[in-house]
PDB file of N, CA and C in Angstrom:
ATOM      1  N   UNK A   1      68.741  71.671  48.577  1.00  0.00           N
ATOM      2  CA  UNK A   1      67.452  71.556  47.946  1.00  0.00           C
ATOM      3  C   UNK A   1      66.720  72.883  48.031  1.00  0.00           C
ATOM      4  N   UNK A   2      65.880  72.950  47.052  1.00  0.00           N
ATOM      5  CA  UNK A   2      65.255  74.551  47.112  1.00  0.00           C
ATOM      6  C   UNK A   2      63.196  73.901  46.552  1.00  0.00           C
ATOM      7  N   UNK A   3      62.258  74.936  47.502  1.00  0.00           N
ATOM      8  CA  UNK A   3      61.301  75.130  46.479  1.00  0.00           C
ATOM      9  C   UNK A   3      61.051  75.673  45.334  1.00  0.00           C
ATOM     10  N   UNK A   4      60.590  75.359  44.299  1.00  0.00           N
ATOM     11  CA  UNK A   4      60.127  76.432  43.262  1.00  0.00           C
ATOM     12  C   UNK A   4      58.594  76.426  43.128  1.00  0.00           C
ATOM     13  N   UNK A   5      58.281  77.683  43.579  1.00  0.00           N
ATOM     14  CA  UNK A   5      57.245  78.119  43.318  1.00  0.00           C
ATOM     15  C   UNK A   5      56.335  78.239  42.037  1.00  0.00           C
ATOM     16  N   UNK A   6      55.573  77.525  41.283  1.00  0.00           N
ATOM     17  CA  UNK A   6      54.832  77.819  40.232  1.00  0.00           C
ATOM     18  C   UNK A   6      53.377  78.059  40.448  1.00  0.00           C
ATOM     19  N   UNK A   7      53.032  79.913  40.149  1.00  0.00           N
ATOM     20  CA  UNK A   7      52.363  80.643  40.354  1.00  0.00           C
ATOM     21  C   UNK A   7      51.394  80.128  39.136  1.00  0.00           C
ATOM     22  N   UNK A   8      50.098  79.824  39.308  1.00  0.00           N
ATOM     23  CA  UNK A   8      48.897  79.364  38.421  1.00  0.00           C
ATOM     24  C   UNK A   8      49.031  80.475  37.079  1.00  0.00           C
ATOM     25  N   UNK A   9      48.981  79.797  35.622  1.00  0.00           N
ATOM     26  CA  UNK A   9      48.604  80.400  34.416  1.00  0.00           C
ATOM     27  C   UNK A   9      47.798  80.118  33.425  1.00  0.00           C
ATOM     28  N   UNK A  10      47.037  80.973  32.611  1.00  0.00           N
ATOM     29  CA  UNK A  10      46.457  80.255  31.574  1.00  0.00           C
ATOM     30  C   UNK A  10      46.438  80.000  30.087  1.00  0.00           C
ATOM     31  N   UNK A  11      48.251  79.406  30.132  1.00  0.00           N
ATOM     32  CA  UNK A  11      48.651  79.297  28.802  1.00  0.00           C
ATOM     33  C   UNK A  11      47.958  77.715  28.240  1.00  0.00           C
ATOM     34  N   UNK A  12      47.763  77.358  28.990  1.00  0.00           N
ATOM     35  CA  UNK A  12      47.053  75.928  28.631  1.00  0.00           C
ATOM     36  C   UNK A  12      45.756  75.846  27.909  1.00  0.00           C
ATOM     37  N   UNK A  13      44.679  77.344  28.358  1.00  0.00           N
ATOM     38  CA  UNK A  13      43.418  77.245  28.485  1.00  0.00           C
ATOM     39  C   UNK A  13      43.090  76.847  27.106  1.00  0.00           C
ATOM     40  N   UNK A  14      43.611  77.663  26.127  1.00  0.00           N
ATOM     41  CA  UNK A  14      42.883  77.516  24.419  1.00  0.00           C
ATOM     42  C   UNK A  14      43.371  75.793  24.003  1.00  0.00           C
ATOM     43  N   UNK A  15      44.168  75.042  24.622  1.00  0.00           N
ATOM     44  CA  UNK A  15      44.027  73.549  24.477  1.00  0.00           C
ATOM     45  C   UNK A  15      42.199  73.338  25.156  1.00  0.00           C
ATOM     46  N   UNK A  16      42.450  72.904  26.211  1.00  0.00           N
ATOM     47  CA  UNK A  16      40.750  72.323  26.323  1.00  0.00           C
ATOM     48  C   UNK A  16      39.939  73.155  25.702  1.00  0.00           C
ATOM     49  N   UNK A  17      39.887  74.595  25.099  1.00  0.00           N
ATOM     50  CA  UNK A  17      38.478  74.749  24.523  1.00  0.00           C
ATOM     51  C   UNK A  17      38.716  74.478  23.059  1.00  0.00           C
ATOM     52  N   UNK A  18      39.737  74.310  22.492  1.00  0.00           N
ATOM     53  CA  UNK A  18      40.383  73.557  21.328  1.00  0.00           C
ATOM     54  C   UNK A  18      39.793  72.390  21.038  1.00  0.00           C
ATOM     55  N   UNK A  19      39.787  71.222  22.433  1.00  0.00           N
ATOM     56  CA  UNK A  19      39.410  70.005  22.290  1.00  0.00           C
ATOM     57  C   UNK A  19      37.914  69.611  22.988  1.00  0.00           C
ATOM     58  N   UNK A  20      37.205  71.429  23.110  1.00  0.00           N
ATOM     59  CA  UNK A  20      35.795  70.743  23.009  1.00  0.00           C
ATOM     60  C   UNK A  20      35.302  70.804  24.567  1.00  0.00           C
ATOM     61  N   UNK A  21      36.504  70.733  25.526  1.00  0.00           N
ATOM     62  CA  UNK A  21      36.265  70.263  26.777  1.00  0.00           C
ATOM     63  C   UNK A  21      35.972  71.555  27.694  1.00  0.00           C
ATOM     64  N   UNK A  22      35.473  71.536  28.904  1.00  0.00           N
ATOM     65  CA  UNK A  22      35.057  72.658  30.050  1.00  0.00           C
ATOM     66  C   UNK A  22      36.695  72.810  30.784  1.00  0.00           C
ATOM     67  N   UNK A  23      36.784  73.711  30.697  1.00  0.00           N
ATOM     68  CA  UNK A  23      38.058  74.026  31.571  1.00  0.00           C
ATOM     69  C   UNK A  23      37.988  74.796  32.541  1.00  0.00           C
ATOM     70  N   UNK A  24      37.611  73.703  33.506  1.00  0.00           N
ATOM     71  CA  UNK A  24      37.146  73.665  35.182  1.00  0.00           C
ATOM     72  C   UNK A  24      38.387  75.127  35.684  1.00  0.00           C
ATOM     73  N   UNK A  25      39.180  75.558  35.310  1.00  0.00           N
ATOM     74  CA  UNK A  25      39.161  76.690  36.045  1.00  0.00           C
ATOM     75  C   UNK A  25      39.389  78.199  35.334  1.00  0.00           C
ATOM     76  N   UNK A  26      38.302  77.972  34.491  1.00  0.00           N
ATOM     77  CA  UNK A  26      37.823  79.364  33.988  1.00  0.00           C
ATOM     78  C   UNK A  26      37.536  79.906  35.415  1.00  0.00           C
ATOM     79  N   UNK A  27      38.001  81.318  35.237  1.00  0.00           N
ATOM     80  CA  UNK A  27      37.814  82.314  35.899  1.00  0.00           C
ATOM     81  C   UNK A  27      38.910  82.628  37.046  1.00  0.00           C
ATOM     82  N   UNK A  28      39.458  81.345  37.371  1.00  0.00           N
ATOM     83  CA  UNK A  28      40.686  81.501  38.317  1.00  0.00           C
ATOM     84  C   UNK A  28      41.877  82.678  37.831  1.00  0.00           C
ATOM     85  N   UNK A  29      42.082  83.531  38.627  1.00  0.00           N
ATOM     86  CA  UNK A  29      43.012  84.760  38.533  1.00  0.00           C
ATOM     87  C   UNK A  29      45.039  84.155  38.947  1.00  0.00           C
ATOM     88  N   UNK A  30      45.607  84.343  38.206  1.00  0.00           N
ATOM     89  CA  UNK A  30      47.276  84.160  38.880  1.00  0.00           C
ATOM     90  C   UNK A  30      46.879  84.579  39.828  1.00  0.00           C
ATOM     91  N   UNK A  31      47.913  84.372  41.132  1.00  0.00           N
ATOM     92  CA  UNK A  31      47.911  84.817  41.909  1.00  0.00           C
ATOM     93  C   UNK A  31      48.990  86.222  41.532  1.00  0.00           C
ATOM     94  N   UNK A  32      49.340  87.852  41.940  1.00  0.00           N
ATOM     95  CA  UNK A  32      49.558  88.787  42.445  1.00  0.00           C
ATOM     96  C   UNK A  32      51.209  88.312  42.772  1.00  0.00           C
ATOM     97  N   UNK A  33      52.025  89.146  42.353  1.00  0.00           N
ATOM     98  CA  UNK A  33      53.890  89.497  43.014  1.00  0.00           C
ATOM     99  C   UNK A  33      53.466  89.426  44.603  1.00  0.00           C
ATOM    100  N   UNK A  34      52.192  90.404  45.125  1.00  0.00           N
ATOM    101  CA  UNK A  34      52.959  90.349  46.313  1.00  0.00           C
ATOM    102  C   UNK A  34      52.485  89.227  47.343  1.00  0.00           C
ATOM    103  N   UNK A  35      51.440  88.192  46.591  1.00  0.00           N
ATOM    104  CA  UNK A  35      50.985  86.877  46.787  1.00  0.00           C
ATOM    105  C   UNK A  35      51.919  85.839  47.260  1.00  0.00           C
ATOM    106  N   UNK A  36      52.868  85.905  45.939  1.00  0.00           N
ATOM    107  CA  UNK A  36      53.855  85.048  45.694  1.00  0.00           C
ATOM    108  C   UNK A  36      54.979  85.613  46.855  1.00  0.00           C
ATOM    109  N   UNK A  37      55.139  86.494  46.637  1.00  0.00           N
ATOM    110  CA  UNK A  37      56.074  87.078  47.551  1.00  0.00           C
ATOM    111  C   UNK A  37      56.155  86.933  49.453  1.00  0.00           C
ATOM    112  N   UNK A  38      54.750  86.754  49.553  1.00  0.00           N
ATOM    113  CA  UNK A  38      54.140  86.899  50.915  1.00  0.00           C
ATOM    114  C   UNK A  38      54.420  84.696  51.398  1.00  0.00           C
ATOM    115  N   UNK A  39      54.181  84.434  50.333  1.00  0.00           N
ATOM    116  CA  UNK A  39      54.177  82.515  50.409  1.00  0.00           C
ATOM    117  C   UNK A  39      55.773  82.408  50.807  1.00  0.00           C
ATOM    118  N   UNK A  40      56.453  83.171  49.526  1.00  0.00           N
ATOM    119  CA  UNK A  40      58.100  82.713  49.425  1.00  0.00           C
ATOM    120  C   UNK A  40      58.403  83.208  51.194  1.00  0.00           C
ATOM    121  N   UNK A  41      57.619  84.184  51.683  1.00  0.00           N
ATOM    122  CA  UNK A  41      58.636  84.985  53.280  1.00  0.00           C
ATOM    123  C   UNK A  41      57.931  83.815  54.067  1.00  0.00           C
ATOM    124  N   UNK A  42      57.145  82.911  53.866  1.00  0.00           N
ATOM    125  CA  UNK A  42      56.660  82.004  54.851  1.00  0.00           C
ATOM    126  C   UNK A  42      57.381  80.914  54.725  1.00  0.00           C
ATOM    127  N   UNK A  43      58.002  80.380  53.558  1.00  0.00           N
ATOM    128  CA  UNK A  43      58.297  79.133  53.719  1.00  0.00           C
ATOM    129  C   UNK A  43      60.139  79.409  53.661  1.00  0.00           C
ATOM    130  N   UNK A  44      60.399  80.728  53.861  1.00  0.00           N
ATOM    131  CA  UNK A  44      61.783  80.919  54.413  1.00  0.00           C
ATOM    132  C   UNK A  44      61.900  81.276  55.631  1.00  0.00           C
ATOM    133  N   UNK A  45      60.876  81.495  55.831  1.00  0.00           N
ATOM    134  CA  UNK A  45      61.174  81.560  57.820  1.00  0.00           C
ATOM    135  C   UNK A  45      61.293  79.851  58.518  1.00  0.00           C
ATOM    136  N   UNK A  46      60.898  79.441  57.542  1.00  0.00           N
ATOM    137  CA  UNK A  46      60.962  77.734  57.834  1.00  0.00           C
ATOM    138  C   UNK A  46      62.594  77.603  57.570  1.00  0.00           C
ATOM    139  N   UNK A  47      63.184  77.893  57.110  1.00  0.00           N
ATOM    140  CA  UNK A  47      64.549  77.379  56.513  1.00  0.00           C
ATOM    141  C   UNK A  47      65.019  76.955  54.905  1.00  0.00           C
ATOM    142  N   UNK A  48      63.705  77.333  54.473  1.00  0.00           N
ATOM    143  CA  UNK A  48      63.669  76.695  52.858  1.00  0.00           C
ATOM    144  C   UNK A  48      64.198  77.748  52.205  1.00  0.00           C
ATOM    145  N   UNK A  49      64.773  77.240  50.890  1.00  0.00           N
ATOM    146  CA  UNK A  49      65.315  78.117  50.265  1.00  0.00           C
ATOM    147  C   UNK A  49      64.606  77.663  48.633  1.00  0.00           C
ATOM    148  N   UNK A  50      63.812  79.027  48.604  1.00  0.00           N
ATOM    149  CA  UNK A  50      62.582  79.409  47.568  1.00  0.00           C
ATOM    150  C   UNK A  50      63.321  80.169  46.668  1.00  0.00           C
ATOM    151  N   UNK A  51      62.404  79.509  45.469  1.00  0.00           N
ATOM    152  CA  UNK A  51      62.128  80.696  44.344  1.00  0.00           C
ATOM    153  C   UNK A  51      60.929  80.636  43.525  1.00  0.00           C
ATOM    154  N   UNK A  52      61.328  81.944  43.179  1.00  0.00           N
ATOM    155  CA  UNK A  52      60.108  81.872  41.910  1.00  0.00           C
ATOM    156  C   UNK A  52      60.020  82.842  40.526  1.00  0.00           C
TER     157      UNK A  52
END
């Protein structure tokens, strides 16, 4: 078994302002390579085997 990591995006966003609606996370940033990178070395020191 493995994690996969899915790093936040905002290909979704132009749907809710499409349909009118507030899209509660305007302004939220992806997280950063070395974000992702820094999560994946934590949850392999556990034994997991990550990707992303």
């Amino acid at each position: 078994e493995k994690i996969e990591l899915l790093p936040y995006h905002e290909l979704g966003k132009h749907k809710w302002v499409a349909m009118g609606e507030e899209y509660k996370l305007d302004g939220v940033k992806p997280p950063k390579k070395e974000t992702m990178e820094r999560v994946k070395g934590i949850l392999e020191q556990y034994g997991h085997k990550v990707m992303f």
